[in-house]
C-alpha atoms as a PDB file:
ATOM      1  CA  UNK A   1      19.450   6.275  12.413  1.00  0.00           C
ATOM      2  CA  UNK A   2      19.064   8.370  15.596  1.00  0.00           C
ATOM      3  CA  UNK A   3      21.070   9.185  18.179  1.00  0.00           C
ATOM      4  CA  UNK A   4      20.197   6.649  20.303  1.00  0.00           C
ATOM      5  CA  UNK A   5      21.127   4.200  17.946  1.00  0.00           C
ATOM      6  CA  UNK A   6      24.561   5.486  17.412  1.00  0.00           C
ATOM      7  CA  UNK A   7      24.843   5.129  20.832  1.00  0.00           C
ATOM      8  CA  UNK A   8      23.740   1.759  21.077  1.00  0.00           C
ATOM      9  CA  UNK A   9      26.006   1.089  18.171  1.00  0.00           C
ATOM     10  CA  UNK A  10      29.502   2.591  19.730  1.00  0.00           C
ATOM     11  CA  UNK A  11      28.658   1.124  23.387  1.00  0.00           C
ATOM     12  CA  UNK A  12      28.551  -2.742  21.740  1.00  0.00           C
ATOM     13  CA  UNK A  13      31.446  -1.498  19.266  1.00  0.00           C
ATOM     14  CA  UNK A  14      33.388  -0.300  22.192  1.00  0.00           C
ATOM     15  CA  UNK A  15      32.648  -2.694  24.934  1.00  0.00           C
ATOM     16  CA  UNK A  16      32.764  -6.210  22.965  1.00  0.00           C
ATOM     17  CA  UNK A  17      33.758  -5.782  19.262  1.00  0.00           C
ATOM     18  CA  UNK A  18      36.982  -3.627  19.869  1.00  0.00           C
ATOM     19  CA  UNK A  19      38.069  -5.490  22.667  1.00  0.00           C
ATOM     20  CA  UNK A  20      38.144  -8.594  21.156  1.00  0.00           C
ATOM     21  CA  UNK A  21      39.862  -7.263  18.188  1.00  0.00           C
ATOM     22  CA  UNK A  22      42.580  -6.075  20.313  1.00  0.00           C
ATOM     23  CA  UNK A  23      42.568  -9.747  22.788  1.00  0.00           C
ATOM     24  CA  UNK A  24      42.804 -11.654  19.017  1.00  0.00           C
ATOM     25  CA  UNK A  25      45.388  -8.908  17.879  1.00  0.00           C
ATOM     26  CA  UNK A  26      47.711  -8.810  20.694  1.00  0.00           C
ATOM     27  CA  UNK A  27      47.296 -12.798  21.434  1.00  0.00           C
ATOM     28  CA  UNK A  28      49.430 -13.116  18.546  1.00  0.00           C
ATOM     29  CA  UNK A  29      51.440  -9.956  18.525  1.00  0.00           C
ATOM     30  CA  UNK A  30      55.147 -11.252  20.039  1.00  0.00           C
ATOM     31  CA  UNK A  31      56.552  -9.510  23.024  1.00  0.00           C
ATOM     32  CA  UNK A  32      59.795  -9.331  22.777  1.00  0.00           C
ATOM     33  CA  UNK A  33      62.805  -6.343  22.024  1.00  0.00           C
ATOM     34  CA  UNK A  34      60.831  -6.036  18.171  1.00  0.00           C
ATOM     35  CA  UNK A  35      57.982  -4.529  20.176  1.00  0.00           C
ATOM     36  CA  UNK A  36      59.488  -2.949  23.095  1.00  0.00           C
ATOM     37  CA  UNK A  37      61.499  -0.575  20.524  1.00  0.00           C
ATOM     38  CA  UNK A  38      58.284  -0.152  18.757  1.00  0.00           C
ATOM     39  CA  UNK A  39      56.248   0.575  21.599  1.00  0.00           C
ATOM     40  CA  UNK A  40      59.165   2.886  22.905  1.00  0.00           C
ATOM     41  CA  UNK A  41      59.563   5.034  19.637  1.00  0.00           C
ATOM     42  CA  UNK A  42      55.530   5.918  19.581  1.00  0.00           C
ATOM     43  CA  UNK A  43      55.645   6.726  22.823  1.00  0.00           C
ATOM     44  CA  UNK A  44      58.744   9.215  22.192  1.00  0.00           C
ATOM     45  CA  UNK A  45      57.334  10.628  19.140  1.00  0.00           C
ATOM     46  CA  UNK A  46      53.719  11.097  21.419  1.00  0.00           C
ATOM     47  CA  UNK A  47      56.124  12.639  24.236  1.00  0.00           C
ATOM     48  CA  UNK A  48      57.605  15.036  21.357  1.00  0.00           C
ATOM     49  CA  UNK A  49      53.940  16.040  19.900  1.00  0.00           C
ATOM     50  CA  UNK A  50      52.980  17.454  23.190  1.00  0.00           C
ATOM     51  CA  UNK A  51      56.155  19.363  23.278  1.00  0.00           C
ATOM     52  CA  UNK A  52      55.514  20.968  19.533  1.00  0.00           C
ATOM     53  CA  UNK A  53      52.398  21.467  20.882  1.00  0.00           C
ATOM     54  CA  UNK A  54      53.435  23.654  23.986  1.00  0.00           C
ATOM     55  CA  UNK A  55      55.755  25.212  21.525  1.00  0.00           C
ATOM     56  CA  UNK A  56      52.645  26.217  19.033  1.00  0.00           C
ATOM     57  CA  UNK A  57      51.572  28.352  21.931  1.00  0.00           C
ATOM     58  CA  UNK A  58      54.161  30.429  22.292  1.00  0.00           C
ATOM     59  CA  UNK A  59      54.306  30.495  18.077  1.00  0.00           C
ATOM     60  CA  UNK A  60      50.144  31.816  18.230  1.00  0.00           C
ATOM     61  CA  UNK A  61      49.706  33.796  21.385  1.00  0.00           C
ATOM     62  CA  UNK A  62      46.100  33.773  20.708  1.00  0.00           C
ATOM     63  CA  UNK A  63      45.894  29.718  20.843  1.00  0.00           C
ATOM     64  CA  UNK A  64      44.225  28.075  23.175  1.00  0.00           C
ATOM     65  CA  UNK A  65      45.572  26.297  25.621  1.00  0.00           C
ATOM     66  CA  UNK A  66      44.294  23.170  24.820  1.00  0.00           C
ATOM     67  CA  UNK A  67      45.647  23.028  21.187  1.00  0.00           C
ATOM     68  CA  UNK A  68      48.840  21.759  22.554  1.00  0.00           C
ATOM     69  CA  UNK A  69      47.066  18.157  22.732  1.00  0.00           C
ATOM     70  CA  UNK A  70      46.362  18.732  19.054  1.00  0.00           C
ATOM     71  CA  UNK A  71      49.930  17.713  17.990  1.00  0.00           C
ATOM     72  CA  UNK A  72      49.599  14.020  19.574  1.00  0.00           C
ATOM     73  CA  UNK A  73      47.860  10.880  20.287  1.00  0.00           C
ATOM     74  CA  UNK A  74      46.048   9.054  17.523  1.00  0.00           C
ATOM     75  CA  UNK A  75      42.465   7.760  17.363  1.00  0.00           C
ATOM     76  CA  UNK A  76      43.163   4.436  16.884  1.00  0.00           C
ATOM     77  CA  UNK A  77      40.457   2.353  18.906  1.00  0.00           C
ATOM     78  CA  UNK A  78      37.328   4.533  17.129  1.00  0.00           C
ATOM     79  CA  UNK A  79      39.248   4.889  13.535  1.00  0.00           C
ATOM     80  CA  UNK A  80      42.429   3.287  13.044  1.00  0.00           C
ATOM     81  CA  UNK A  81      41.845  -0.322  13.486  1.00  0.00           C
ATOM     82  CA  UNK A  82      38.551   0.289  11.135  1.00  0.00           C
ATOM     83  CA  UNK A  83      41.059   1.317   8.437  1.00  0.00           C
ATOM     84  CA  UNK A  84      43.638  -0.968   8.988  1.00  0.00           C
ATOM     85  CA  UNK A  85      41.424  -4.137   9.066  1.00  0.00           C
ATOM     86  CA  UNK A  86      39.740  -2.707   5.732  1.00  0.00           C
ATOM     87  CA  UNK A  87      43.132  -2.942   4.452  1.00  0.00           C
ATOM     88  CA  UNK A  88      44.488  -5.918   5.884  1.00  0.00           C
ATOM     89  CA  UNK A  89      41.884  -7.885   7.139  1.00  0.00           C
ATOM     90  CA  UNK A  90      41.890  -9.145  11.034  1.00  0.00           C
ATOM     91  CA  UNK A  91      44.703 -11.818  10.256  1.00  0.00           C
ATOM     92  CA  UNK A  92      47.153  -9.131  10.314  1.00  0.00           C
ATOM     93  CA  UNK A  93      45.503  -6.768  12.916  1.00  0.00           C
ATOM     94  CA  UNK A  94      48.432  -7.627  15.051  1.00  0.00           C
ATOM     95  CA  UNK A  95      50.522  -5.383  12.852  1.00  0.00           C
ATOM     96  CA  UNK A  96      48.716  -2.434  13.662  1.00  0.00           C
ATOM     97  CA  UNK A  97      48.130  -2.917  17.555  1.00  0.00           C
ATOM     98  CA  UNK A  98      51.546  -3.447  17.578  1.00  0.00           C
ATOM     99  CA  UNK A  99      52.438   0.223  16.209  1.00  0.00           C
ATOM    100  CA  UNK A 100      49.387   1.584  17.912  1.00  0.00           C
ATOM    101  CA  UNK A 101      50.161   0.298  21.813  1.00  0.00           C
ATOM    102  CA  UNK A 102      52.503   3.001  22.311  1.00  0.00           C
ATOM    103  CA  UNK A 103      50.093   5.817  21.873  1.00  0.00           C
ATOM    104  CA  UNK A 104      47.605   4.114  23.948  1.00  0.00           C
ATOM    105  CA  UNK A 105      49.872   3.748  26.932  1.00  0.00           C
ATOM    106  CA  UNK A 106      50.462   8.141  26.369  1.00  0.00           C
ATOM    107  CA  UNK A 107      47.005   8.544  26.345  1.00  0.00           C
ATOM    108  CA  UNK A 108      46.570   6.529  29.461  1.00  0.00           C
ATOM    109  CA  UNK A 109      49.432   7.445  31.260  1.00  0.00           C
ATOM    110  CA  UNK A 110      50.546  10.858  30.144  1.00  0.00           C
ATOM    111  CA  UNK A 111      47.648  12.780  28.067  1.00  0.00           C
ATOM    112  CA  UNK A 112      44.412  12.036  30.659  1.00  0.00           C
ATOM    113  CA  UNK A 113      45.652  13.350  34.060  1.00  0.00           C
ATOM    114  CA  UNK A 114      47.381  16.180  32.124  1.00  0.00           C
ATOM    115  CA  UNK A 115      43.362  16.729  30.154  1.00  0.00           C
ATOM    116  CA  UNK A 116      42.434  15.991  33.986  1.00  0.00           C
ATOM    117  CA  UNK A 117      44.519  18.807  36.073  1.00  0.00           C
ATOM    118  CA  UNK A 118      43.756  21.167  32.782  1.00  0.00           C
ATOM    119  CA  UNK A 119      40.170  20.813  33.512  1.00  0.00           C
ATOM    120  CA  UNK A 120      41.170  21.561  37.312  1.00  0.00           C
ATOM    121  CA  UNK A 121      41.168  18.097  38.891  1.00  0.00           C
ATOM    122  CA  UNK A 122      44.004  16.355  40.450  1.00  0.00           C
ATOM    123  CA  UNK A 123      43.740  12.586  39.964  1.00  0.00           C
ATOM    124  CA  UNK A 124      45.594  10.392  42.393  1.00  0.00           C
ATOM    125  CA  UNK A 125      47.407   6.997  41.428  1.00  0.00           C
ATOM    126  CA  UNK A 126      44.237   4.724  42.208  1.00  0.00           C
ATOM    127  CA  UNK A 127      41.944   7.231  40.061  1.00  0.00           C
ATOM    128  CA  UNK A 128      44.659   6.428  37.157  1.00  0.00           C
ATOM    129  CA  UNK A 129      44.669   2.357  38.199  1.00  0.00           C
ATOM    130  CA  UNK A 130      40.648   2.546  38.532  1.00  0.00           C
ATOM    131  CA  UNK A 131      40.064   3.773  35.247  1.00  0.00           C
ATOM    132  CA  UNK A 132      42.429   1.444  33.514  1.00  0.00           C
ATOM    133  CA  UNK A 133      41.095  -1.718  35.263  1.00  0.00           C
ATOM    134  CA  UNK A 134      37.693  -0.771  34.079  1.00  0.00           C
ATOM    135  CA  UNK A 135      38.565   0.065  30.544  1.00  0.00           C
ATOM    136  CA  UNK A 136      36.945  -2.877  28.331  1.00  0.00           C
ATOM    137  CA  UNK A 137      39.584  -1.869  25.506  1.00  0.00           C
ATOM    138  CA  UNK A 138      42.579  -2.183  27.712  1.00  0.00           C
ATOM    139  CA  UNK A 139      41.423  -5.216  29.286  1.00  0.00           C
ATOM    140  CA  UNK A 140      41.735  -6.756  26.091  1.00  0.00           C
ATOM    141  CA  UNK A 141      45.287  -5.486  25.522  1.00  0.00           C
ATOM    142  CA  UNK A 142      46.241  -6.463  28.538  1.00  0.00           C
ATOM    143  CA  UNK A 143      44.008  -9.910  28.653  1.00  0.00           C
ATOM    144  CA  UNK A 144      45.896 -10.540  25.054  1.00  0.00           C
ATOM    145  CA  UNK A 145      49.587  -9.907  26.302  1.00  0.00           C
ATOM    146  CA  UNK A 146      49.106 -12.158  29.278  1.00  0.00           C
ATOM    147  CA  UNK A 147      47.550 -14.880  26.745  1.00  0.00           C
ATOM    148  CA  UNK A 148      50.758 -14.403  24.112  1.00  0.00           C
ATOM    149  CA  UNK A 149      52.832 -14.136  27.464  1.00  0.00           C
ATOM    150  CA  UNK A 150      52.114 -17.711  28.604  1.00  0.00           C
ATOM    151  CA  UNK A 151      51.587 -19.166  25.201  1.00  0.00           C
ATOM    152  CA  UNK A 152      47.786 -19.439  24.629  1.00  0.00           C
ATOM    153  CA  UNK A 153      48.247 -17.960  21.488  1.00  0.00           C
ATOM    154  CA  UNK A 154      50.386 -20.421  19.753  1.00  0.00           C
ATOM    155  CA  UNK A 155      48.412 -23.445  21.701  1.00  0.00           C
ATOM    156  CA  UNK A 156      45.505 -22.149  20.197  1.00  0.00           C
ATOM    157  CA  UNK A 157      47.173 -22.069  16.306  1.00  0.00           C
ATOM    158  CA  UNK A 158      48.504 -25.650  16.557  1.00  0.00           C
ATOM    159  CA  UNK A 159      45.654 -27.219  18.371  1.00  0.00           C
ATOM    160  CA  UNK A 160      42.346 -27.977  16.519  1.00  0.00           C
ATOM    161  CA  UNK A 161      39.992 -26.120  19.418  1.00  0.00           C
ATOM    162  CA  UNK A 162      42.326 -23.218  18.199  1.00  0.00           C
ATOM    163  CA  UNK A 163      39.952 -22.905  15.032  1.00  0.00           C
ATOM    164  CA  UNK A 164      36.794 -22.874  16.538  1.00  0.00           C
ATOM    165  CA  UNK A 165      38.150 -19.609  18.926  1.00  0.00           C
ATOM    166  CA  UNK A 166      39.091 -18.101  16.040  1.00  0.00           C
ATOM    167  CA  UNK A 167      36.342 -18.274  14.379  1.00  0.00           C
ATOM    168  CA  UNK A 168      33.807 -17.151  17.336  1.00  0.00           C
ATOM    169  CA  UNK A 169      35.858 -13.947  17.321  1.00  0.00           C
ATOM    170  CA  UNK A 170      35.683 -13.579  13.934  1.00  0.00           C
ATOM    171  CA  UNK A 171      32.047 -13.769  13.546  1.00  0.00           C
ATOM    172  CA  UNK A 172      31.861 -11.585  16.787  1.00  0.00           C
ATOM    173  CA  UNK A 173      34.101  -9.356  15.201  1.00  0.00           C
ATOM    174  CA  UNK A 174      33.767  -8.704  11.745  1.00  0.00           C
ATOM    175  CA  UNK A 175      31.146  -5.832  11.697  1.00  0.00           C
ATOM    176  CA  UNK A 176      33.885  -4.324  13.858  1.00  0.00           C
ATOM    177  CA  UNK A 177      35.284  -1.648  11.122  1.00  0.00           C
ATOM    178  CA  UNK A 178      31.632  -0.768   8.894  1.00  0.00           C
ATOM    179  CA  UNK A 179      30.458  -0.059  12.306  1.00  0.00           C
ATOM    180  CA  UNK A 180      33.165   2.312  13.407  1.00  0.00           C
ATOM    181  CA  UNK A 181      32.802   4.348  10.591  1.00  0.00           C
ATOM    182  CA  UNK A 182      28.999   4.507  10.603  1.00  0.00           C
ATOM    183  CA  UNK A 183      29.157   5.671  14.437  1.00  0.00           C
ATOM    184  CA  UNK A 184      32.004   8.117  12.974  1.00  0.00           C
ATOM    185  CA  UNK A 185      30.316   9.504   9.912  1.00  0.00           C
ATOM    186  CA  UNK A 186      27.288  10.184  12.091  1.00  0.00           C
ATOM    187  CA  UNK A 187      29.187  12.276  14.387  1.00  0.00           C
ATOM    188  CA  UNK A 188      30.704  14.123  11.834  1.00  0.00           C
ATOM    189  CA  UNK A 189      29.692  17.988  11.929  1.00  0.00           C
ATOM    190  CA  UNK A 190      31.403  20.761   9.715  1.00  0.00           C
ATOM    191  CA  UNK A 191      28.571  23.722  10.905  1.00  0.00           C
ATOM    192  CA  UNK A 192      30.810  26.904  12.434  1.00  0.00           C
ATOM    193  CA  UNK A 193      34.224  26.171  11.232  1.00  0.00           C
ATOM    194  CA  UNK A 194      36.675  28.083  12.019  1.00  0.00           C
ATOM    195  CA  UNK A 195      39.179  27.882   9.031  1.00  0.00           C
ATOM    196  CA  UNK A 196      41.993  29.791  11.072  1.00  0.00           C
ATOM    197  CA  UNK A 197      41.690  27.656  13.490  1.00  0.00           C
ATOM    198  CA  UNK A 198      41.396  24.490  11.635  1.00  0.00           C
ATOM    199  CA  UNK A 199      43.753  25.381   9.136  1.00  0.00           C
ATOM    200  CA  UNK A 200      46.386  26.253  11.604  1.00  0.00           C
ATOM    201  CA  UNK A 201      46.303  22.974  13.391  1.00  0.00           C
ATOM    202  CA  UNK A 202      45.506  20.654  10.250  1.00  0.00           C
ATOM    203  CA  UNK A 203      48.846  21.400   8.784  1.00  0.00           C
ATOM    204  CA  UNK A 204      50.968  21.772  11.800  1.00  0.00           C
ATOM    205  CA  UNK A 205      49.633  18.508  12.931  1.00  0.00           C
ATOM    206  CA  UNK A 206      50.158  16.725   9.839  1.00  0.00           C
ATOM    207  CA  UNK A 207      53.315  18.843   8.791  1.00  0.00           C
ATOM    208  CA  UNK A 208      55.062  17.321  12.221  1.00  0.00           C
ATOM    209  CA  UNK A 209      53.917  13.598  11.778  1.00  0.00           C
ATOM    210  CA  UNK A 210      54.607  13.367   8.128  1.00  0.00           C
ATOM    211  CA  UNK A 211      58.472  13.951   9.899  1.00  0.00           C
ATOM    212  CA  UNK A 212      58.021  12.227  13.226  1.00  0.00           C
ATOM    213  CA  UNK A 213      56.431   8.975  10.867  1.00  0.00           C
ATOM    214  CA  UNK A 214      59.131   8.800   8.464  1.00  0.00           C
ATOM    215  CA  UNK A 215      61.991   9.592  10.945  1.00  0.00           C
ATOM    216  CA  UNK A 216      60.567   6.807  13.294  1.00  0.00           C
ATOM    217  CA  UNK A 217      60.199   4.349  10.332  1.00  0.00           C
ATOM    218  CA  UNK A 218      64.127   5.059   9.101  1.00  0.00           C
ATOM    219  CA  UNK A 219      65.444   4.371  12.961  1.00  0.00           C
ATOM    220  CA  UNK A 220      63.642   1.490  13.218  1.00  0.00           C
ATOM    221  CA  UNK A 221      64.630  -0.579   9.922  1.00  0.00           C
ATOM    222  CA  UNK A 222      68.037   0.028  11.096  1.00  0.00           C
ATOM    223  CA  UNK A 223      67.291  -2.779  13.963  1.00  0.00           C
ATOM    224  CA  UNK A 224      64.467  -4.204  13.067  1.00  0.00           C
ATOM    225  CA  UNK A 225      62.953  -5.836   9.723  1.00  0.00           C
ATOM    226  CA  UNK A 226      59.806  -3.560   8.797  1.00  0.00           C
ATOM    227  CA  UNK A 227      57.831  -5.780   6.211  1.00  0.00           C
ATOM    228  CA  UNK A 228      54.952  -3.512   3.812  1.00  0.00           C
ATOM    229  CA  UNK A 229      51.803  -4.644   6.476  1.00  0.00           C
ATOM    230  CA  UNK A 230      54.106  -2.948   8.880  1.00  0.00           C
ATOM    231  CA  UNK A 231      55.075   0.259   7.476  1.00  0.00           C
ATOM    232  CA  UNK A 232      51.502   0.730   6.479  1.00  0.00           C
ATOM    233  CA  UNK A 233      50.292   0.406   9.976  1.00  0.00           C
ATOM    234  CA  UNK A 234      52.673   3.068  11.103  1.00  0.00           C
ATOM    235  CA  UNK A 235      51.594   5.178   7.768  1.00  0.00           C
ATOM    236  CA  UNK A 236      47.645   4.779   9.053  1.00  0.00           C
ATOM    237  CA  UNK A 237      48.077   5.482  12.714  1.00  0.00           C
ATOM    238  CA  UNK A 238      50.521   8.935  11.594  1.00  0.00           C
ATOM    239  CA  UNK A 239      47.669   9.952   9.493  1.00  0.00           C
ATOM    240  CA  UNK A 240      44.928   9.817  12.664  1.00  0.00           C
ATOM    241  CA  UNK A 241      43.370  12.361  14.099  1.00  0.00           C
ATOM    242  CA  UNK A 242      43.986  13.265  17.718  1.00  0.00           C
ATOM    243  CA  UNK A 243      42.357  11.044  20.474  1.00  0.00           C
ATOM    244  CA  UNK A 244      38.168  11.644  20.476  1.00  0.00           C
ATOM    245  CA  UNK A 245      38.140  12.318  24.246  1.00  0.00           C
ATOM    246  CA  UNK A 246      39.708  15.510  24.425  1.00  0.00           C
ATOM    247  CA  UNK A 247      36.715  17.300  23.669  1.00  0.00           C
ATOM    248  CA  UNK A 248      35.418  15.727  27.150  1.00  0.00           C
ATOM    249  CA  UNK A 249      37.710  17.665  29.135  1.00  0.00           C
ATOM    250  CA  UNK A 250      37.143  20.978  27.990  1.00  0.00           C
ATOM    251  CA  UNK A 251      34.705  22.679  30.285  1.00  0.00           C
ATOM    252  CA  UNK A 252      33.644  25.626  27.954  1.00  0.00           C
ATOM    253  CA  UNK A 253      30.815  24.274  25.745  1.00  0.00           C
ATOM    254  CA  UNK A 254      32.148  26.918  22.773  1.00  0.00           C
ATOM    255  CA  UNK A 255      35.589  25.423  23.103  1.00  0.00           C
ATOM    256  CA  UNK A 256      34.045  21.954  22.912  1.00  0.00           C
ATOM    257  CA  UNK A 257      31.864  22.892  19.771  1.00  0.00           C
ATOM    258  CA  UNK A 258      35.062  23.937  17.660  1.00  0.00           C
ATOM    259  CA  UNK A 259      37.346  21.103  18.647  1.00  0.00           C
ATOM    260  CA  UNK A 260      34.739  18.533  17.898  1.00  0.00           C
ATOM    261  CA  UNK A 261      34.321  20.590  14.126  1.00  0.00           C
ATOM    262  CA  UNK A 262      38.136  20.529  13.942  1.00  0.00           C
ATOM    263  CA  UNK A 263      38.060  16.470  14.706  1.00  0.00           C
ATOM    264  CA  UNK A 264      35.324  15.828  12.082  1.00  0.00           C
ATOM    265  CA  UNK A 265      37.468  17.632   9.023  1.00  0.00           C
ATOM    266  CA  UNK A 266      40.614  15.860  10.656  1.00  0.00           C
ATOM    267  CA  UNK A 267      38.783  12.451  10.592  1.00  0.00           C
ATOM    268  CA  UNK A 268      37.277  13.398   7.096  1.00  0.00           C
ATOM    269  CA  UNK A 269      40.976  14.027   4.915  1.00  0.00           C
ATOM    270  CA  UNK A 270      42.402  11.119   6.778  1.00  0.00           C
ATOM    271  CA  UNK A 271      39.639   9.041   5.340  1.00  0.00           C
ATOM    272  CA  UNK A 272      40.379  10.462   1.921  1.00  0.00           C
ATOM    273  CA  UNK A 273      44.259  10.352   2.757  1.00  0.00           C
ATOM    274  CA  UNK A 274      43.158   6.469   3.127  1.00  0.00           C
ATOM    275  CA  UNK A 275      41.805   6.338   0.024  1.00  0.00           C
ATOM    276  CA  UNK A 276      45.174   7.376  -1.707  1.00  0.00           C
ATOM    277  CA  UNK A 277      46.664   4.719   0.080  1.00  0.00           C
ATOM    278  CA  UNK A 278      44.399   1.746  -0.961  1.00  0.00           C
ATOM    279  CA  UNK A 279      45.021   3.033  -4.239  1.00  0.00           C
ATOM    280  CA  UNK A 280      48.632   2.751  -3.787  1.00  0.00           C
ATOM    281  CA  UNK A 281      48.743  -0.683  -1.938  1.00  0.00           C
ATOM    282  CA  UNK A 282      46.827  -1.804  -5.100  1.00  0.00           C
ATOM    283  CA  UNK A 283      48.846  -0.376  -7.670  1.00  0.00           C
ATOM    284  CA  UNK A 284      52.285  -1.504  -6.145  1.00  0.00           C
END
C-alpha cells in the first residue's frame, strides 16, 4: 500500500462507510431519558478529563500545554466502532453510538474551538455551525436521530422495503471495521518515543478512565437497565485513545511528531486491551 492509497481508503471510510454506520446505528438507537442520561454522563466524565488534564499541568511543570487534551475524548469514529462491530456485529452498533454520542458532541462543541483558540484562532458561532453542517459523520448522526425521531426506523423493521435498506447498508458497510484498522495500522509509527512522555500520559489517562468508566457504569444501573452489549460498549470507548485530530492543531511540527508517536502506542495496547476482552466475552 502507499500513502495515497491509505488516503483513498480513509476518505471513502470516512465520507460513506462511517456515516452510514452511524445513520443505520442511530436510526434505531431510541431517544428518550435512557439516552439523554447516557449522553449526559459521557459528556460529564469528557468535561472532568479536561479538568484532570489542566490539573496534570500544574502536577508536571514541564508538560506541555497541550497534554491537558490527553485526559479526554475518545477515538471512536476511526477506532471504536471498528472494535465494537468486530465484537458485536452492526445489528447492535446502536449500543455503542449510543455510549459514544456524548463524546462526540465534547469534541464538537467543547474540545475544537478550545484546540482552535490554543492554536491562536478565535472561531465564531457560524465557523462552529459551518463545520458541523459539513461533517459527513455528523450528518449521519444527525440524519439518523431525525429518522428514529419521526419513526422511519421502526417503518422500515415492520415493512418488507425495510429489508432491502438494510441490506444496501450492509453490503455498503461491512468492510467498514477491516478498513479502519488497515488505515490505522498504516499510520502507526513508534520511531522517537519519548517513554517519559508516553509513559506519563498512558497511565494517567488510563488510570482516570478505568475510574471515570466504572463510576459512570455504577450511576447509571441505578436508573437504567445496562444489558452485557451495553457495558461493553462503554468498556471499548473508556479504553480509546484520545481524538486523532489533535495532532492537527498543534503548530510546532516537533510537538506534532511526539503526539502522533504517543497516539500510535495508545491505539496499539488498546488493540491488545481488546484482545483480553474478546477473550473474556468468549469465555463468560
Amino acid at each position: 500500500l502507499t500513502q495515497d492509497g491509505v488516503d483513498g481508503l480513509k476518505s471513502i471510510v470516512l465520507k460513506v462507510m462511517l456515516p452510514i454506520v452511524q445513520f443505520r446505528a442511530f436510526l434505531q438507537v431510541h431517544i428518550g431519558t435512557d439516552m439523554l442520561f447516557i449522553t449526559l454522563g459521557v459528556f460529564l466524565v469528557c468535561l472532568l478529563g479536561l479538568f484532570v488534564g489542566r490539573m496534570s499541568l500544574k502536577v508536571f511543570p514541564r508538560a506541555e500545554s497541550y497534554e491537558r487534551f490527553l485526559y479526554t475524548s475518545f477515538e471512536a469514529g476511526m477506532l471504536g466502532y471498528a472494535l465494537y462491530i468486530i465484537l458485536y456485529g452492526n445489528a447492535q452498533i446502536a449500543n455503542f453510538a449510543t455510549a459514544a454520542f456524548g463524546q462526540e458532541l465534547y469534541v464538537f462543541l467543547i474540545m475544537v474551538p478550545a484546540l482552535q483558540i490554543s492554536d491562536g484562532k478565535k472561531p465564531t458561532l457560524k465557523d462552529a455551525a459551518l463545520s458541523i453542517a459539513k461533517n459527513p459523520i455528523l450528518i449521519g448522526i444527525f440524519a439518523g436521530m431525525l429518522g428514529s425521531l419521526v419513526g422511519l426506523g421502526a417503518l422500515l423493521n415492520r415493512s418488507a422495503a425495510g429489508e432491502v435498506v438494510y441490506s444496501v447498508m450492509e453490503f455498503a458497510s461491512a468492510p467498514t471495521a477491516a478498513l479502519m484498522l488497515i488505515v490505522i495500522g498504516f499510520g502507526l509509527a513508534f520511531r522517537g518515543i519519548d517513554w517519559r512522555f508516553t509513559a506519563r500520559t498512558t497511565l494517567g489517562r488510563a488510570g482516570f478512565l478505568a475510574l471515570a468508566c466504572f463510576a459512570l457504569v455504577s450511576v447509571l444501573k441505578l436508573f437504567l437497565p445496562i444489558e452485557p452489549a451495553m457495558l461493553w460498549a462503554f468498556v471499548i470507548l473508556f479504553l480509546l485513545p484520545p481524538s486523532y485530530i489533535i495532532p492537527f492543531f498543534l503548530p510546532e511540527e516537533r510537538d506534532v511528531r511526539k503526539l502522533s508517536t504517543y497516539l500510535s502506542m495508545y491505539t496499539a495496547l488498546s488493540i491488545a486491551a481488546f484482545f483480553v476482552i474478546v477473550v473474556l466475552k468468549t469465555v463468560s
